[in-house]
C-alpha atoms as a PDB file:
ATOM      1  CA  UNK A   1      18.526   1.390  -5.656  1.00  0.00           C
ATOM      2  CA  UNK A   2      18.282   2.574  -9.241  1.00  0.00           C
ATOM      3  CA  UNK A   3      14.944   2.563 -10.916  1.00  0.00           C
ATOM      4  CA  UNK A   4      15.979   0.111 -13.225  1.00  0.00           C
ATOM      5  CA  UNK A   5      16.745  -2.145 -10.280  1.00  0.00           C
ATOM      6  CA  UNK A   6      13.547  -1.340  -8.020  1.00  0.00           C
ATOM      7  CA  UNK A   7      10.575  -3.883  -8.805  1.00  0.00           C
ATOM      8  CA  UNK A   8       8.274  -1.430  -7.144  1.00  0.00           C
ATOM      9  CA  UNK A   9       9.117   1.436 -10.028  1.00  0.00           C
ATOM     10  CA  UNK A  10       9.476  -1.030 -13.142  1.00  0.00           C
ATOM     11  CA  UNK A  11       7.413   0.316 -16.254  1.00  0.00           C
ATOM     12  CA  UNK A  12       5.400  -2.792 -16.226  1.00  0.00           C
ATOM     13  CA  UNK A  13       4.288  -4.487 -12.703  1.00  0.00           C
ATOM     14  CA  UNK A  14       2.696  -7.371 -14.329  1.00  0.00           C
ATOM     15  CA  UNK A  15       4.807  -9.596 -12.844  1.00  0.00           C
ATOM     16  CA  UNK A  16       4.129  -8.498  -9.589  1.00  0.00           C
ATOM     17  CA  UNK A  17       0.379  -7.518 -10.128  1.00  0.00           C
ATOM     18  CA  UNK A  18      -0.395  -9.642 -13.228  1.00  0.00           C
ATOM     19  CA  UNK A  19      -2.626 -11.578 -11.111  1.00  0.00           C
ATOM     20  CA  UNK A  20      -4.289 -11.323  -7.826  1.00  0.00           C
ATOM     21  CA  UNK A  21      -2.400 -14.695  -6.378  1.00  0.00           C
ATOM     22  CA  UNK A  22       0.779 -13.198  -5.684  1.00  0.00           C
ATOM     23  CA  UNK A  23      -0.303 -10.030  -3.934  1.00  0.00           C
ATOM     24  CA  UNK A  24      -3.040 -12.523  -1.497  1.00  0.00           C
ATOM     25  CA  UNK A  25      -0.061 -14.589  -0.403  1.00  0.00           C
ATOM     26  CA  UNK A  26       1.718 -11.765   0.657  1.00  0.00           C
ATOM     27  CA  UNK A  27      -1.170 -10.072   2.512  1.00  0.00           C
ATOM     28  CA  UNK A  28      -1.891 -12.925   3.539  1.00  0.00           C
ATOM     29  CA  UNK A  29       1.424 -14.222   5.134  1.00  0.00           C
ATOM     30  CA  UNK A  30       1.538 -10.581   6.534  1.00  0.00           C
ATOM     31  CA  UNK A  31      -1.640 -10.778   8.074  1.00  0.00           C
ATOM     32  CA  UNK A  32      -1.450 -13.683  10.042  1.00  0.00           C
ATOM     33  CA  UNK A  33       1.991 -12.317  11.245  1.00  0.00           C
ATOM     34  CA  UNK A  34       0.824  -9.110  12.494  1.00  0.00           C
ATOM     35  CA  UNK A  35       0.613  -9.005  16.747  1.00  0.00           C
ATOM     36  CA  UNK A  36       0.467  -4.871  16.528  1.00  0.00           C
ATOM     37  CA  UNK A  37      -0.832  -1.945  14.805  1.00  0.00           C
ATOM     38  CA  UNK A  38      -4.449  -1.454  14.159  1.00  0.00           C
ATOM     39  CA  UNK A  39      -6.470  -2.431  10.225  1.00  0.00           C
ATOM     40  CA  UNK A  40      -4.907   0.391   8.100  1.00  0.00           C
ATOM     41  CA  UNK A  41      -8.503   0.911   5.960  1.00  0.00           C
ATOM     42  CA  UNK A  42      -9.844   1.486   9.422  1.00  0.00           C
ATOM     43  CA  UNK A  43      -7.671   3.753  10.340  1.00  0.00           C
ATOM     44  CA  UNK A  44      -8.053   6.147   6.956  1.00  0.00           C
ATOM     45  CA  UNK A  45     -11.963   5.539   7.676  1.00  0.00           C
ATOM     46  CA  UNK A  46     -11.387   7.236  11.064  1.00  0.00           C
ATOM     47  CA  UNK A  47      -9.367  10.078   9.388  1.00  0.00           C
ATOM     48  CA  UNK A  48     -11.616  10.825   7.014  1.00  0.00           C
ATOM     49  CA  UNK A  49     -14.262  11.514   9.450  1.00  0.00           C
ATOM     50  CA  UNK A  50     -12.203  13.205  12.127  1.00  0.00           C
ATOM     51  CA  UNK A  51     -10.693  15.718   9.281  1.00  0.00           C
ATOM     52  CA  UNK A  52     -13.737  16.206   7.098  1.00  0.00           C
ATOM     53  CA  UNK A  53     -15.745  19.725   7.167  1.00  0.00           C
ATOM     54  CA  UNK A  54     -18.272  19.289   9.354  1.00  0.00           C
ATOM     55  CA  UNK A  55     -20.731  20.187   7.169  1.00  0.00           C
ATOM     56  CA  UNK A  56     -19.661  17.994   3.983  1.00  0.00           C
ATOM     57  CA  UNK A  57     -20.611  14.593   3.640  1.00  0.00           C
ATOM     58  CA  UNK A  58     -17.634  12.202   2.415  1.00  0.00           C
ATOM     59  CA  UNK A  59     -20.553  10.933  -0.089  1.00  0.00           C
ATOM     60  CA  UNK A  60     -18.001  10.814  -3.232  1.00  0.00           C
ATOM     61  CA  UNK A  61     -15.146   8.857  -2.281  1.00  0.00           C
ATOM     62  CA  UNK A  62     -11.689   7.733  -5.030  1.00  0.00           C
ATOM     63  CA  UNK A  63      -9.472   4.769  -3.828  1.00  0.00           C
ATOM     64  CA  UNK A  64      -6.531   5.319  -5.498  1.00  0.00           C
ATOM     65  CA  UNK A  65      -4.257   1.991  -6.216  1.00  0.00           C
ATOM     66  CA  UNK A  66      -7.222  -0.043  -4.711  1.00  0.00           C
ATOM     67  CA  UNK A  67      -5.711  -3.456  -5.066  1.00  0.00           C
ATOM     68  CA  UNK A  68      -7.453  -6.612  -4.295  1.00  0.00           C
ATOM     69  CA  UNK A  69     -10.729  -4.030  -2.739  1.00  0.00           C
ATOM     70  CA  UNK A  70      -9.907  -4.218   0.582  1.00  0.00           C
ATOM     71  CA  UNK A  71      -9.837  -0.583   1.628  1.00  0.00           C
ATOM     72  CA  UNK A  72     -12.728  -0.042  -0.847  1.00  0.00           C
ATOM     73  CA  UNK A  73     -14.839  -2.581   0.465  1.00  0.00           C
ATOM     74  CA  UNK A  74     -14.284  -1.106   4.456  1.00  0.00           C
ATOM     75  CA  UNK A  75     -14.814   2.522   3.324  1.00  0.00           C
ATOM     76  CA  UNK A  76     -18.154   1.530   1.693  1.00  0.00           C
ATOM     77  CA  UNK A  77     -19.107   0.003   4.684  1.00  0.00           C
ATOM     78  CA  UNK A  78     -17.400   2.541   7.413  1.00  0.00           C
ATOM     79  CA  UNK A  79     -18.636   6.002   5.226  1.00  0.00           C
ATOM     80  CA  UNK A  80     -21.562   4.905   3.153  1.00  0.00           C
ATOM     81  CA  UNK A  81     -20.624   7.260   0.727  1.00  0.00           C
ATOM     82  CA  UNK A  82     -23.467   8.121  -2.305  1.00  0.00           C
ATOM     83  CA  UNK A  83     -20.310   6.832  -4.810  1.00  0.00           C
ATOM     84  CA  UNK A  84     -17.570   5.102  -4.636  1.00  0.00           C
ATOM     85  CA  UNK A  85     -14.821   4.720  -7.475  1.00  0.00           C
ATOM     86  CA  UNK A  86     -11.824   1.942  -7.109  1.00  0.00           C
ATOM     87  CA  UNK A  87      -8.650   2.955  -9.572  1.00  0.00           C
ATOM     88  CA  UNK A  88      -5.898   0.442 -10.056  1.00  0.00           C
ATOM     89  CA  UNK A  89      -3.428   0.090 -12.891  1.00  0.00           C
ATOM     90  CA  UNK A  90      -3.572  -3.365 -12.735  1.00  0.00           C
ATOM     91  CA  UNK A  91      -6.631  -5.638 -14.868  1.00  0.00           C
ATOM     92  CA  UNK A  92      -6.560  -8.478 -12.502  1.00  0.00           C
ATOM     93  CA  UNK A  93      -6.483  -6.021  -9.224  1.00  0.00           C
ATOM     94  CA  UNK A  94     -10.239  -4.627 -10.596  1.00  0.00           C
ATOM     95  CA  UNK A  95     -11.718  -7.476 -11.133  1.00  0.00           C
ATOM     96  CA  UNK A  96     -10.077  -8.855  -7.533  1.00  0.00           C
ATOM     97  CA  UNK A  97     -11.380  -5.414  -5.766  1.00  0.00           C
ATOM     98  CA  UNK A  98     -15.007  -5.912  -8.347  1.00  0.00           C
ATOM     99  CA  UNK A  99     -15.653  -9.569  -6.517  1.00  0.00           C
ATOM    100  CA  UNK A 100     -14.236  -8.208  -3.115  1.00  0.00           C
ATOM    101  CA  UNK A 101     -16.431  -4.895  -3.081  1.00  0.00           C
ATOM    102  CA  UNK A 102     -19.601  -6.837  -4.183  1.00  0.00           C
ATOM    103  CA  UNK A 103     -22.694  -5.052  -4.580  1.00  0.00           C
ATOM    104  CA  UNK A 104     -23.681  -1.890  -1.324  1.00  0.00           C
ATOM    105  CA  UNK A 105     -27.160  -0.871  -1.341  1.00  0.00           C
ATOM    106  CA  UNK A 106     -27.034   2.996  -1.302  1.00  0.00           C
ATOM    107  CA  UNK A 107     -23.506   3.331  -2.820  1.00  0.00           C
ATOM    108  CA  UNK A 108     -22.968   2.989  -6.460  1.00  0.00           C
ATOM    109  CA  UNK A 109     -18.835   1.448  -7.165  1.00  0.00           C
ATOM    110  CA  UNK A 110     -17.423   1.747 -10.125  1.00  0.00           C
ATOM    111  CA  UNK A 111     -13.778   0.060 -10.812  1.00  0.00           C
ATOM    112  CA  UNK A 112     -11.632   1.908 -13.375  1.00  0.00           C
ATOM    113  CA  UNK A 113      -8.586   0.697 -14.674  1.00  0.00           C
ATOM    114  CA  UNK A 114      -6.123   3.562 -15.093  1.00  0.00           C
ATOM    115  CA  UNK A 115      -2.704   4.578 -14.525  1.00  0.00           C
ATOM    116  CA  UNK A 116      -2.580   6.939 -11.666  1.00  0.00           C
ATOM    117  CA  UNK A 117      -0.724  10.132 -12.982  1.00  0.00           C
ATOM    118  CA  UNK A 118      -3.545  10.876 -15.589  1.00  0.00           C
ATOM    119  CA  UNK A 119      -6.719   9.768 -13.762  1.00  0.00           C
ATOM    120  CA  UNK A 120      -9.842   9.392 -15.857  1.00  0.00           C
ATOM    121  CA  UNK A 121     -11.813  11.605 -12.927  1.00  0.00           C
ATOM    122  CA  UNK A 122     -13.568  14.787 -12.635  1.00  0.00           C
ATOM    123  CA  UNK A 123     -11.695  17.561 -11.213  1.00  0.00           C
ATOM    124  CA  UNK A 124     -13.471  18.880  -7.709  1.00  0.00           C
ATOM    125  CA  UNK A 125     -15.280  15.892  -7.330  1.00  0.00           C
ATOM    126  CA  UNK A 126     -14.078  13.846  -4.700  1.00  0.00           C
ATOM    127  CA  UNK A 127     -15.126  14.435  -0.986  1.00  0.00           C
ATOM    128  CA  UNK A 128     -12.255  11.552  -0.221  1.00  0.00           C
ATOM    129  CA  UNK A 129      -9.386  10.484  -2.070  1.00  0.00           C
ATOM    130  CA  UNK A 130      -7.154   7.427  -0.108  1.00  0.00           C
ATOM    131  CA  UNK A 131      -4.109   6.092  -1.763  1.00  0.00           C
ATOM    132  CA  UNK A 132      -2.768   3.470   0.745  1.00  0.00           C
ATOM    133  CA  UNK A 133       0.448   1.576  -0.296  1.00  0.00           C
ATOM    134  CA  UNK A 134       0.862   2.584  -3.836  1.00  0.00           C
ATOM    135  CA  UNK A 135       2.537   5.737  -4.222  1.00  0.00           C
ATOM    136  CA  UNK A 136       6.201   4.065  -4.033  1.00  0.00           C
ATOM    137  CA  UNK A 137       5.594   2.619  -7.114  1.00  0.00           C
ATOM    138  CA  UNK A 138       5.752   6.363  -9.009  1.00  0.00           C
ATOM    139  CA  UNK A 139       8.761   7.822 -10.064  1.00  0.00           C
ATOM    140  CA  UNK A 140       7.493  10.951  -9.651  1.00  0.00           C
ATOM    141  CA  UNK A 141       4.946  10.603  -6.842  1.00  0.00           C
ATOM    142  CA  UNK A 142       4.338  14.568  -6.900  1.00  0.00           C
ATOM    143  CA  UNK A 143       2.916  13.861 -10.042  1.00  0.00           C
ATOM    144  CA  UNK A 144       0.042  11.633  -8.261  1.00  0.00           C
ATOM    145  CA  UNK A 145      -0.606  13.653  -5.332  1.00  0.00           C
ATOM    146  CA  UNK A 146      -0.813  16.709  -8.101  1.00  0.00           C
ATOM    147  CA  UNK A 147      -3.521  14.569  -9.831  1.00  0.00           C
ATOM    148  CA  UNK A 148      -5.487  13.887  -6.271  1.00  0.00           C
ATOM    149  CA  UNK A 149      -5.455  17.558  -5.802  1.00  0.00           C
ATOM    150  CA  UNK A 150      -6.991  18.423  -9.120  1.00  0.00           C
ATOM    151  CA  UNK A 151      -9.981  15.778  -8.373  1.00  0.00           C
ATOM    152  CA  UNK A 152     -10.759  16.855  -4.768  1.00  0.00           C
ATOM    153  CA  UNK A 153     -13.441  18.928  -4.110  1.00  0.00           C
ATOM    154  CA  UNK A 154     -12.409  22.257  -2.412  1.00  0.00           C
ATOM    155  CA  UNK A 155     -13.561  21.136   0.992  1.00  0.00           C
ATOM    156  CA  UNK A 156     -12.175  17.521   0.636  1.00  0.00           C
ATOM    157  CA  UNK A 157      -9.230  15.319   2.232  1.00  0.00           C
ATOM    158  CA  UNK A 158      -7.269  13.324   1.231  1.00  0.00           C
ATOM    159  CA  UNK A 159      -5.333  10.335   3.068  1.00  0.00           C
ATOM    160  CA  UNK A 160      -2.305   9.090   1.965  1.00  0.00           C
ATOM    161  CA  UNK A 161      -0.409   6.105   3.164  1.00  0.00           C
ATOM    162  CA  UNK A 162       3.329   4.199   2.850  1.00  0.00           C
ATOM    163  CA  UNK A 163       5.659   2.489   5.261  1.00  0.00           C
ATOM    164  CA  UNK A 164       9.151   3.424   6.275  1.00  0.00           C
ATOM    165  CA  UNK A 165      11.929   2.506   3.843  1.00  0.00           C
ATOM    166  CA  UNK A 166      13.577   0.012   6.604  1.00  0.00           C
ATOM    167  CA  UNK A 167       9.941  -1.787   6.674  1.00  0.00           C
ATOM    168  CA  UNK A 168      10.567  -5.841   7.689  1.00  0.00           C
ATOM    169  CA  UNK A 169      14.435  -4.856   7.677  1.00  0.00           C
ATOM    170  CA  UNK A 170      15.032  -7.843   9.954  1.00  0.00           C
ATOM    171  CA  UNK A 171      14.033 -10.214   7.316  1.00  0.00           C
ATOM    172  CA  UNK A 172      16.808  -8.723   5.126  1.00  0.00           C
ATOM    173  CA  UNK A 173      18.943  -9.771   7.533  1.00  0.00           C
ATOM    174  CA  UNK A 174      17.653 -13.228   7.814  1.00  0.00           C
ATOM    175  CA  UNK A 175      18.470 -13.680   4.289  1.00  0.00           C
ATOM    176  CA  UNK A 176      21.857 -12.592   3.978  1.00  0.00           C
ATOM    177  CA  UNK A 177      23.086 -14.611   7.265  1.00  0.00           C
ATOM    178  CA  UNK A 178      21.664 -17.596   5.439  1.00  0.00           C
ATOM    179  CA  UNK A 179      23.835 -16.771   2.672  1.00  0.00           C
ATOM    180  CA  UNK A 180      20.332 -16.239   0.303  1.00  0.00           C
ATOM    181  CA  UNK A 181      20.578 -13.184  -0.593  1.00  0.00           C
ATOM    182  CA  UNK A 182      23.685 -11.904   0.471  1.00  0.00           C
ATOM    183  CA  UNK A 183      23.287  -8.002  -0.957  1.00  0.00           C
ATOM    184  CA  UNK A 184      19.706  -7.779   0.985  1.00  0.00           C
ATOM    185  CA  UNK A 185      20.609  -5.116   3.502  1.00  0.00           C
ATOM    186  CA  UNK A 186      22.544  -3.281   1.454  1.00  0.00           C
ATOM    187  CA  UNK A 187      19.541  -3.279  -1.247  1.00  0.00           C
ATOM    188  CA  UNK A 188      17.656   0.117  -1.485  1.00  0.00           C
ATOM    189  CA  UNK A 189      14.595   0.354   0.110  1.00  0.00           C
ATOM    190  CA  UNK A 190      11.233  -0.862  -2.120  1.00  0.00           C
ATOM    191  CA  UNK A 191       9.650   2.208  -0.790  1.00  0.00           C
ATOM    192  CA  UNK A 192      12.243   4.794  -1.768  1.00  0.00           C
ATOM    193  CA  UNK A 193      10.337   7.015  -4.118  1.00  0.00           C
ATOM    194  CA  UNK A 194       7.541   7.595  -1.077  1.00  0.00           C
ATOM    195  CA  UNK A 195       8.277   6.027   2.220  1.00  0.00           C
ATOM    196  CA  UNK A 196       7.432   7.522   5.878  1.00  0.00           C
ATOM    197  CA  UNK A 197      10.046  10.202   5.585  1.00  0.00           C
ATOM    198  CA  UNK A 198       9.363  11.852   2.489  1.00  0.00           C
ATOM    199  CA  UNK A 199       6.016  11.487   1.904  1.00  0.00           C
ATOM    200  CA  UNK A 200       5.171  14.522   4.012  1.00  0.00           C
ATOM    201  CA  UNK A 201       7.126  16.268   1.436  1.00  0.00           C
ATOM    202  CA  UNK A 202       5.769  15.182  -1.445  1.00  0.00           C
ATOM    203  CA  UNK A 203       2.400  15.711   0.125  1.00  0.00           C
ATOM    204  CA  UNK A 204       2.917  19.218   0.659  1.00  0.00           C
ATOM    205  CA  UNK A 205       3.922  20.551  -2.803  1.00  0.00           C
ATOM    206  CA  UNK A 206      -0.085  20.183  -4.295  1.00  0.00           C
ATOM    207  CA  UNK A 207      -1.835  20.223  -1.043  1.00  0.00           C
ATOM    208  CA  UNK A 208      -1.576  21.528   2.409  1.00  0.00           C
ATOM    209  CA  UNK A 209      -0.843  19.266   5.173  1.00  0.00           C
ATOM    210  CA  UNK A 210      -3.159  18.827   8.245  1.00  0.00           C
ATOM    211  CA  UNK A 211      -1.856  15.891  10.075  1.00  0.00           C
ATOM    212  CA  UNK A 212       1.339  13.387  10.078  1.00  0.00           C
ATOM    213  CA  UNK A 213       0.681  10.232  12.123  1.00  0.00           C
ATOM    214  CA  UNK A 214       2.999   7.272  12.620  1.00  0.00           C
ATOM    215  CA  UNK A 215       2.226   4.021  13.447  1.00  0.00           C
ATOM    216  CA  UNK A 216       4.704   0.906  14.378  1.00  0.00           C
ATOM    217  CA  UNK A 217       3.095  -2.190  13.054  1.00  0.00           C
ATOM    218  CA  UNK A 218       4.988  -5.439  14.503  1.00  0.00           C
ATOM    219  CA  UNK A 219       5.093  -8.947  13.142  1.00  0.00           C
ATOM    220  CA  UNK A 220       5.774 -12.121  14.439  1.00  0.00           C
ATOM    221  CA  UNK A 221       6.311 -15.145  11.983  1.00  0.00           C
ATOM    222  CA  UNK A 222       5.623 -18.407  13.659  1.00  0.00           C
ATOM    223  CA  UNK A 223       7.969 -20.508  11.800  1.00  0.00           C
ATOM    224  CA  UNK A 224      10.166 -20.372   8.684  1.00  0.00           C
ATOM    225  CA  UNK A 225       8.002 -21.829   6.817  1.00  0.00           C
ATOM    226  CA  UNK A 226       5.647 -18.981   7.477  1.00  0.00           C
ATOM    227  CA  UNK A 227       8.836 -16.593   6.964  1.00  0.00           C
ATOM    228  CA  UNK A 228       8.976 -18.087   3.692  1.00  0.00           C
ATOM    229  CA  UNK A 229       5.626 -17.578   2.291  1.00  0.00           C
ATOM    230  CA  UNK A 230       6.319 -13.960   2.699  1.00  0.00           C
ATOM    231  CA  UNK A 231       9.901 -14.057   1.236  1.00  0.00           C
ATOM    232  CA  UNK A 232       8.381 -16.008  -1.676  1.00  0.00           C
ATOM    233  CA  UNK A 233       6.182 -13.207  -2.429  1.00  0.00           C
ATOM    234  CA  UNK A 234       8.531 -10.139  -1.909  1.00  0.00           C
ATOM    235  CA  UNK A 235       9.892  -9.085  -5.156  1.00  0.00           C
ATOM    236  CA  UNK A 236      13.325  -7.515  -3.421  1.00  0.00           C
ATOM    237  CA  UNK A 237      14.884 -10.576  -2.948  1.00  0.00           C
ATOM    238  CA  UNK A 238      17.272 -12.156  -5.530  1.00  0.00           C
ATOM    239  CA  UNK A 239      17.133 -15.730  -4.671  1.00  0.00           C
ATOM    240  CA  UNK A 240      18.784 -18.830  -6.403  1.00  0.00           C
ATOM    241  CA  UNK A 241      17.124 -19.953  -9.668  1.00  0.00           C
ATOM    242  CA  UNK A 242      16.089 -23.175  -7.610  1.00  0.00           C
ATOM    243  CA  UNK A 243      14.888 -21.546  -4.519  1.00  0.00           C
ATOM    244  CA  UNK A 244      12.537 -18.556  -6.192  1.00  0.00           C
ATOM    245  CA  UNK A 245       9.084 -18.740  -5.788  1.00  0.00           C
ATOM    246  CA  UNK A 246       9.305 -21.943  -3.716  1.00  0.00           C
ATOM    247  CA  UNK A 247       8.564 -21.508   0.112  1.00  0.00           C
ATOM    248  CA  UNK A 248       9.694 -24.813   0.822  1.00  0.00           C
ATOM    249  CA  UNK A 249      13.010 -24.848  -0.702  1.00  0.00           C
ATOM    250  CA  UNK A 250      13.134 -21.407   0.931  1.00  0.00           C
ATOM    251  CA  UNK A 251      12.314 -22.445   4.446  1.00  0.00           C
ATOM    252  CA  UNK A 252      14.404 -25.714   4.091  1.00  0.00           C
ATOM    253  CA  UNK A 253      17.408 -23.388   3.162  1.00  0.00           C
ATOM    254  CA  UNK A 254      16.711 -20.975   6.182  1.00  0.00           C
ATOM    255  CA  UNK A 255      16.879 -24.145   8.520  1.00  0.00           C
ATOM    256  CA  UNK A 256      20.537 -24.668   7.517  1.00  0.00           C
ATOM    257  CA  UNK A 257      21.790 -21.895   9.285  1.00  0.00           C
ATOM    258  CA  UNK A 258      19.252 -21.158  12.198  1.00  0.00           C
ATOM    259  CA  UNK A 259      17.070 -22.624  14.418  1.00  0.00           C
ATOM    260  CA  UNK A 260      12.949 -22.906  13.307  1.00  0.00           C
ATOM    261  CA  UNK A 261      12.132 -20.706  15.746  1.00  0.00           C
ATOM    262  CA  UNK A 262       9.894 -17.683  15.556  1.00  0.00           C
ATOM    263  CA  UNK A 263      10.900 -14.457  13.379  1.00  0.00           C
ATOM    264  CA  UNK A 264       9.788 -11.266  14.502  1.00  0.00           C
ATOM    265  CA  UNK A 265       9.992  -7.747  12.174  1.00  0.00           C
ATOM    266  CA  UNK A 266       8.605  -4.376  12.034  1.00  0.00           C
ATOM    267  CA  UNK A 267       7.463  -1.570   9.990  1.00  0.00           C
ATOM    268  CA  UNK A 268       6.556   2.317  10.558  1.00  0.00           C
ATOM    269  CA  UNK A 269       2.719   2.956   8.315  1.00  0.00           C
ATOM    270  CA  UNK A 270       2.469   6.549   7.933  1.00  0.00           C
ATOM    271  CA  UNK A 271      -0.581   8.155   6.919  1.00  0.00           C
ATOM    272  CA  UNK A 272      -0.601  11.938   5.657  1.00  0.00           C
ATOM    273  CA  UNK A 273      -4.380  13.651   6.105  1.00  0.00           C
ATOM    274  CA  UNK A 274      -4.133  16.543   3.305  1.00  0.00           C
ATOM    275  CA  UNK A 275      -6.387  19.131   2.090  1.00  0.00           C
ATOM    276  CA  UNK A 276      -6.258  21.213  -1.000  1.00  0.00           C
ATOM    277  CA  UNK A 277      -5.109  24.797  -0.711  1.00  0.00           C
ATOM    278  CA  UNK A 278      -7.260  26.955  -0.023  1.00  0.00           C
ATOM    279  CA  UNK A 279      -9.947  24.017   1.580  1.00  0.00           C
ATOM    280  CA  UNK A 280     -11.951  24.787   4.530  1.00  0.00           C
ATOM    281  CA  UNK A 281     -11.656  28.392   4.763  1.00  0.00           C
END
């Protein structure tokens, strides 16, 4: 997929992150598919502690591409950090993640709306810097993890996390054999520029790598109605003029050529727990 043709890498995701709706119907139809795979903010909560100097506090923490809040609201819980700063290029993702957070006796959030190659941060300031889910939508994701390097303290760690570029494959599949989207599984991955087999990579030009873990995260959609809330959402698909955006007209076409019986899919969430070179000596 060309970066012209990948939603994920357009130079404007306003359609896709314009407004908070969208992105809560997806998470949302996603959520109440998942059967497997443990809460991915609880997860980078347990690898900052397990990979943190003993001796250094994760008391100033950066959420990188923090979305509607959710990993910044369980990280202010899980770490109690002194201060807490939520980055997201998107206007209507702050003030999502600003209602979500809410106000955390002891910890002091501030929401910052920036684009993520030049971040308006300190350099060696952050005892934790998490990016979950947003580095596919760089064109140059070195560039990022360059910038997370440059705000880390020495001793800090950082926790990076994408899915594998065959993530919910089976849905592309769905598609096509309903004659949808026919060009589906051939479509490049929406996670090309940093999925679960890269990412490592990428990782390891600005920082050293401690730990690669994998995860397999399965989903089971309970009808195709539910299917189609989530296709609705998913900007990869190319659907008719009459069928986009509408999970009705979506699910009533799926029913045409299958049964409305549940859908099951999968993805591979990788998280990369990094240091800066030199760290921890």
């Amino acid at each position: 997929m060309k970066r012209s043709d990948n939603p994920f890498l357009s130079p404007s995701l306003e359609q896709l992150y314009g407004g908070a709706d969208r992105l809560a119907a997806r998470t949302s139809a996603l959520g109440r598919a998942k059967v497997s795979g443990p809460p991915v903010p609880l997860t980078i909560a347990r690898l900052a502690v397990a990979h943190s100097a003993a001796d250094v506090p994760l008391s100033r923490v950066a959420d990188i591409g923090c979305g509607r809040g959710t990993s910044s609201r369980v990280l202010t819980e899980q770490l109690a950090p002194r201060r807490l700063v939520a980055v997201d290029a998107s206007r209507a993702m702050i003030a999502a993640a600003r209602r979500r957070v809410g106000v955390t006796p002891g910890t002091v959030t501030d929401f910052i709306q920036a684009d993520f190659h030049n971040l308006p941060l300190r350099a060696g300031t952050y005892d934790l810097v998490s990016a979950a889910f947003c580095l596919y939508h760089s064109p140059r994701p070195a560039e990022v993890v360059a910038e997370f390097a440059r705000i880390l303290a020495r001793r800090g760690v950082a926790i990076l996390v994408t899915k594998s570029a065959d993530s919910y494959r089976e849905l592309d599949h769905l598609v096509a054999a309903a004659g949808l989207d026919q060009d589906a599984p051939r479509r490049g991955s929406l996670y090309a520029a940093a999925h679960s087999g890269n990412i490592a990579t990428v990782t390891a030009g600005p920082l050293d790598v401690l730990l690669v873990e994998h995860e397999e995260h399965r989903f089971r959609f309970t009808d195709l109605v539910h299917v189609a809330l989530y296709l609705a959402t998913n900007p990869k698909y190319r659907f008719p003029p009459d069928l986009k955006g509408d999970p009705e007209a979506i699910a009533q076409a799926l029913r045409r050529g299958r049964p409305d019986t549940p859908v099951t899919a999968t993805s591979i969430v990788t998280y990369v727990v990094a240091r800066p070179r030199g760290g921890h000596r």
